[in-house]
Protein backbone atom coordinates (compact mmCIF):
# COMPACT_ATOMS: atom_id res chain seq x y z
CA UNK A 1 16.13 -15.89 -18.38
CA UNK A 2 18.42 -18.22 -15.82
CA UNK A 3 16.88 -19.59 -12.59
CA UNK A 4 19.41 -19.69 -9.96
CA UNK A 5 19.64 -22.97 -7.38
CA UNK A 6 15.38 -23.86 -6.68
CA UNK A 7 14.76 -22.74 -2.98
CA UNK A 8 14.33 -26.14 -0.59
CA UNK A 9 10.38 -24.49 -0.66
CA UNK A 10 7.76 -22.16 0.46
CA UNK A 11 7.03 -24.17 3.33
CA UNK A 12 10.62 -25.25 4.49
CA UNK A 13 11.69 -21.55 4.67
CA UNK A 14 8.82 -20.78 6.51
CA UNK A 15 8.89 -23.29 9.02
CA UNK A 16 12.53 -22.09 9.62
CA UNK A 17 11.26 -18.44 10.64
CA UNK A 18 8.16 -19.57 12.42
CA UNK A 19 10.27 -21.42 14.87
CA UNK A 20 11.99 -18.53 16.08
CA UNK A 21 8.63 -17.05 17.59
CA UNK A 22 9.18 -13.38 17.25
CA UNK A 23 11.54 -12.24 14.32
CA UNK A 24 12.59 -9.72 11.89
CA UNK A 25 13.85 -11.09 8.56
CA UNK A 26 16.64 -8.51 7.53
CA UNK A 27 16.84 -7.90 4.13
CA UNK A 28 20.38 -7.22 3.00
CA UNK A 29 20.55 -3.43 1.84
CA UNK A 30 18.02 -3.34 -0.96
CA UNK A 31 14.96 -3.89 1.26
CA UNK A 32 13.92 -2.74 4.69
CA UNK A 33 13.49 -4.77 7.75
CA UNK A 34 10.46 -7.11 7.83
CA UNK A 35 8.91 -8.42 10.93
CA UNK A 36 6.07 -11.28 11.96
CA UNK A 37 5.02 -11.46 15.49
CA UNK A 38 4.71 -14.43 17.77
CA UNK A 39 0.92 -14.77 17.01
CA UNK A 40 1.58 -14.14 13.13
CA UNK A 41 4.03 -17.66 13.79
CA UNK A 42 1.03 -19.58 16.11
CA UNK A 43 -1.42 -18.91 13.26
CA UNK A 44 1.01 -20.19 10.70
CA UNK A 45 1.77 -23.46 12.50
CA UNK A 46 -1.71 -23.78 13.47
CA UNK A 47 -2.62 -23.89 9.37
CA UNK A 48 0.44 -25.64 7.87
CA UNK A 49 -0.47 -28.14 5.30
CA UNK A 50 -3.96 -27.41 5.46
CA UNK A 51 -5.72 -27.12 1.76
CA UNK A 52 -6.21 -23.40 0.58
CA UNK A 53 -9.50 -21.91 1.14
CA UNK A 54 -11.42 -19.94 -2.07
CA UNK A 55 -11.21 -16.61 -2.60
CA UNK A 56 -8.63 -13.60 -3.02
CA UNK A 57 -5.78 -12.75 -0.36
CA UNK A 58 -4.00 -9.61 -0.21
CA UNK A 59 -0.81 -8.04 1.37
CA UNK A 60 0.95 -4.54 1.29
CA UNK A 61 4.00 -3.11 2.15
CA UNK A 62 3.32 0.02 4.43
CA UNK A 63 6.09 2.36 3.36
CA UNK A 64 7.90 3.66 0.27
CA UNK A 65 11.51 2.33 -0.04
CA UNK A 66 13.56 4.01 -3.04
CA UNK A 67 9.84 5.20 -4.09
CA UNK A 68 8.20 1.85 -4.20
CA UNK A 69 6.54 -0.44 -2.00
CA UNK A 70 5.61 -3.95 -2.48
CA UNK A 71 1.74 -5.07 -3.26
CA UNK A 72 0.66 -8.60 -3.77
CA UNK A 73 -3.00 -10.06 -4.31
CA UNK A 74 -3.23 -14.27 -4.67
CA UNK A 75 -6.37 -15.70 -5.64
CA UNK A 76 -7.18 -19.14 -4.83
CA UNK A 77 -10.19 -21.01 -6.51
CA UNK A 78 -10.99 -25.41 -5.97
CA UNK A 79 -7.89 -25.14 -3.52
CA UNK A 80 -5.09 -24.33 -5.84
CA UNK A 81 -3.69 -20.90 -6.80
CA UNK A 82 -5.19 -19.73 -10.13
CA UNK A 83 -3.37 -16.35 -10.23
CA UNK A 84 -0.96 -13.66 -8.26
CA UNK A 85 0.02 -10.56 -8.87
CA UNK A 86 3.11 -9.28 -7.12
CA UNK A 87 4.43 -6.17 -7.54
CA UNK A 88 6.00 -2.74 -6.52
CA UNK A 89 4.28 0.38 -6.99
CA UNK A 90 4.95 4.19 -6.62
CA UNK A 91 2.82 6.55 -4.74
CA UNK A 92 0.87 7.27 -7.69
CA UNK A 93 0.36 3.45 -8.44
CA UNK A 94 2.53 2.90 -11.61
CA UNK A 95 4.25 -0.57 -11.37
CA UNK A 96 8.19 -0.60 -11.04
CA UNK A 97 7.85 -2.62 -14.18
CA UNK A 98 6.92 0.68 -16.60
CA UNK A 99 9.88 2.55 -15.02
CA UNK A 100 12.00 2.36 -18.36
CA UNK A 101 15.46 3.79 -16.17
CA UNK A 102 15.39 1.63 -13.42
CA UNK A 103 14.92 -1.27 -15.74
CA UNK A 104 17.78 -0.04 -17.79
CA UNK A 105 19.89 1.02 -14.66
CA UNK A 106 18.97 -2.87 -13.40
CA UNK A 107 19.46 -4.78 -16.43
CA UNK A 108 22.67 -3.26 -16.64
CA UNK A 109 23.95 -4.18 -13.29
CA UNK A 110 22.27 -7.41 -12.77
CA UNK A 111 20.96 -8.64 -16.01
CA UNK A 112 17.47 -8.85 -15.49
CA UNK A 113 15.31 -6.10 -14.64
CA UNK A 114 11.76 -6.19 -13.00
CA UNK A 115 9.82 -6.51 -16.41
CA UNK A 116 11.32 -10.24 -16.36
CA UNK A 117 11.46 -11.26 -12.98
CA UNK A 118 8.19 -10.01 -11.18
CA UNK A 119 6.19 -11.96 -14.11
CA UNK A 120 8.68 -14.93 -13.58
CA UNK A 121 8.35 -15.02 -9.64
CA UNK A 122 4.34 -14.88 -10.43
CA UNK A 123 4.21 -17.55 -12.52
CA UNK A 124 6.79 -19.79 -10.24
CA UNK A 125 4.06 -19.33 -7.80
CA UNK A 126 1.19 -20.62 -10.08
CA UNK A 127 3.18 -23.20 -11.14
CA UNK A 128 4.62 -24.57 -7.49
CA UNK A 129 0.83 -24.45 -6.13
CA UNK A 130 -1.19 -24.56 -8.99
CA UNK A 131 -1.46 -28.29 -8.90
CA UNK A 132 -3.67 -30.55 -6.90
CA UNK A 133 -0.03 -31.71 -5.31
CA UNK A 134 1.79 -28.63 -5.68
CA UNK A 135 5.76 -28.77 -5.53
CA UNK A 136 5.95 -26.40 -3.40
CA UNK A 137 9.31 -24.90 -5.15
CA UNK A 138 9.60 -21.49 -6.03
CA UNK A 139 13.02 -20.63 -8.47
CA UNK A 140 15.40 -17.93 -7.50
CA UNK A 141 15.66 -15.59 -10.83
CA UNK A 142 19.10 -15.04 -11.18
CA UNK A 143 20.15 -11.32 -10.68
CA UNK A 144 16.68 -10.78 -8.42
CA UNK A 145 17.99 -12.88 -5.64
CA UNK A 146 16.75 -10.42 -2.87
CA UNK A 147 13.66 -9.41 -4.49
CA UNK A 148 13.07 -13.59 -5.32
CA UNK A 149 13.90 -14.08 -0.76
CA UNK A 150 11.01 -11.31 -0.43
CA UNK A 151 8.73 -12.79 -2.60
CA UNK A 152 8.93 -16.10 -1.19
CA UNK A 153 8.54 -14.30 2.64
CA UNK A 154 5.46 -12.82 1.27
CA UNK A 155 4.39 -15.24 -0.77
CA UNK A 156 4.17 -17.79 2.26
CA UNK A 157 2.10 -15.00 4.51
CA UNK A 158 -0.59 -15.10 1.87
CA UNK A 159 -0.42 -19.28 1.38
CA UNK A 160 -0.88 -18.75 5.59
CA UNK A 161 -3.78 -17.02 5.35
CA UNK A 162 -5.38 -18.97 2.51
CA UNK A 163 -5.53 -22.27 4.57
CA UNK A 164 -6.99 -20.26 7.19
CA UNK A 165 -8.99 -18.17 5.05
CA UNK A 166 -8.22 -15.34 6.59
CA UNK A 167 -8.55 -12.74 3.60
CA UNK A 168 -8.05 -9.64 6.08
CA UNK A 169 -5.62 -7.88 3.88
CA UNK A 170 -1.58 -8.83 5.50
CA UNK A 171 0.19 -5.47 6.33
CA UNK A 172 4.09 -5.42 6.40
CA UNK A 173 5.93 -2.20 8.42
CA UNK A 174 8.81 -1.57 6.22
CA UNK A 175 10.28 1.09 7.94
CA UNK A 176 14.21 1.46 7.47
CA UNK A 177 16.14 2.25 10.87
CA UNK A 178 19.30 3.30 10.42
CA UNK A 179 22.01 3.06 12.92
């Protein structure tokens, strides 16, 4: 499997959002709208750089979109990342990964499909902040290039609320408005 350009980092493309105070981070077509609030950004600069605090961090998308919705869980043991598991899920919980036709229908138009990239973006993670000096660096998988943007959006909300140690569970509204 290809890795596209490596994004500048986690961190970097956070910092970028969290500047603007109050945002929504537009997905192009494939995913809904995604916003963070104002205090969402103050508790993210307030915790930047910190070290990660033990134990297991969660976040969920609250809506469907095309019959899945994104789920993530990190869990962080002596201050580094020791496993996540990002995924989408349907209503009934079955990971987007055993959906043989939408892999096929993917693969075919993009050439990859979600049983390659969700374990590759997973163990980019590991890898970037697995270390005691963690790159930081997550690769784009070629062909997943929105779904790679999401993870690293969520990725970083988790990483925020591990150096806080916040493990209240992060809840995204991904409600699609339509003009």
């Amino acid at each position: 499997m290809k890795t596209s350009k490596t994004l500048k980092s986690i961190a970097l493309t956070s910092a970028v959002f969290m500047s603007l105070g109050s945002f929504t981070v537009a997905a192009p077509a494939v995913f809904p709208n995604t916003s963070v609030t104002a205090s969402a950004a103050k508790t993210a600069k307030q915790t930047a750089g910190k070290k990660l605090k033990n134990g297991t961090y969660k976040l969920a998308e609250q809506d469907y979109y095309n019959g899945y919705r994104v789920v993530m869980s990190m869990k962080v043991k002596n201050n580094k990342i020791v496993s996540n598991k990002y995924d989408y899920v349907n209503k009934k919980g079955k990971s987007k990964t055993d959906d043989a036709a939408y892999e096929k229908a993917m693969k075919k138009a993009n050439g990859v499909g979600p049983k390659e990239y969700i374990p590759k973006l997973n163990e980019e993670l590991i890898k970037a902040y697995g270390s005691k000096e963690p790159s930081a660096v997550v690769d784009t998988v070629s062909g997943a290039t929105e779904s790679s943007n999401l993870f690293v959006i969520y990725a970083q909300q988790l990483i925020n609320r591990a150096q806080a140690g916040n493990h209240k569970t992060v809840k995204i509204s991904n409600i699609i408005y339509s003009d």
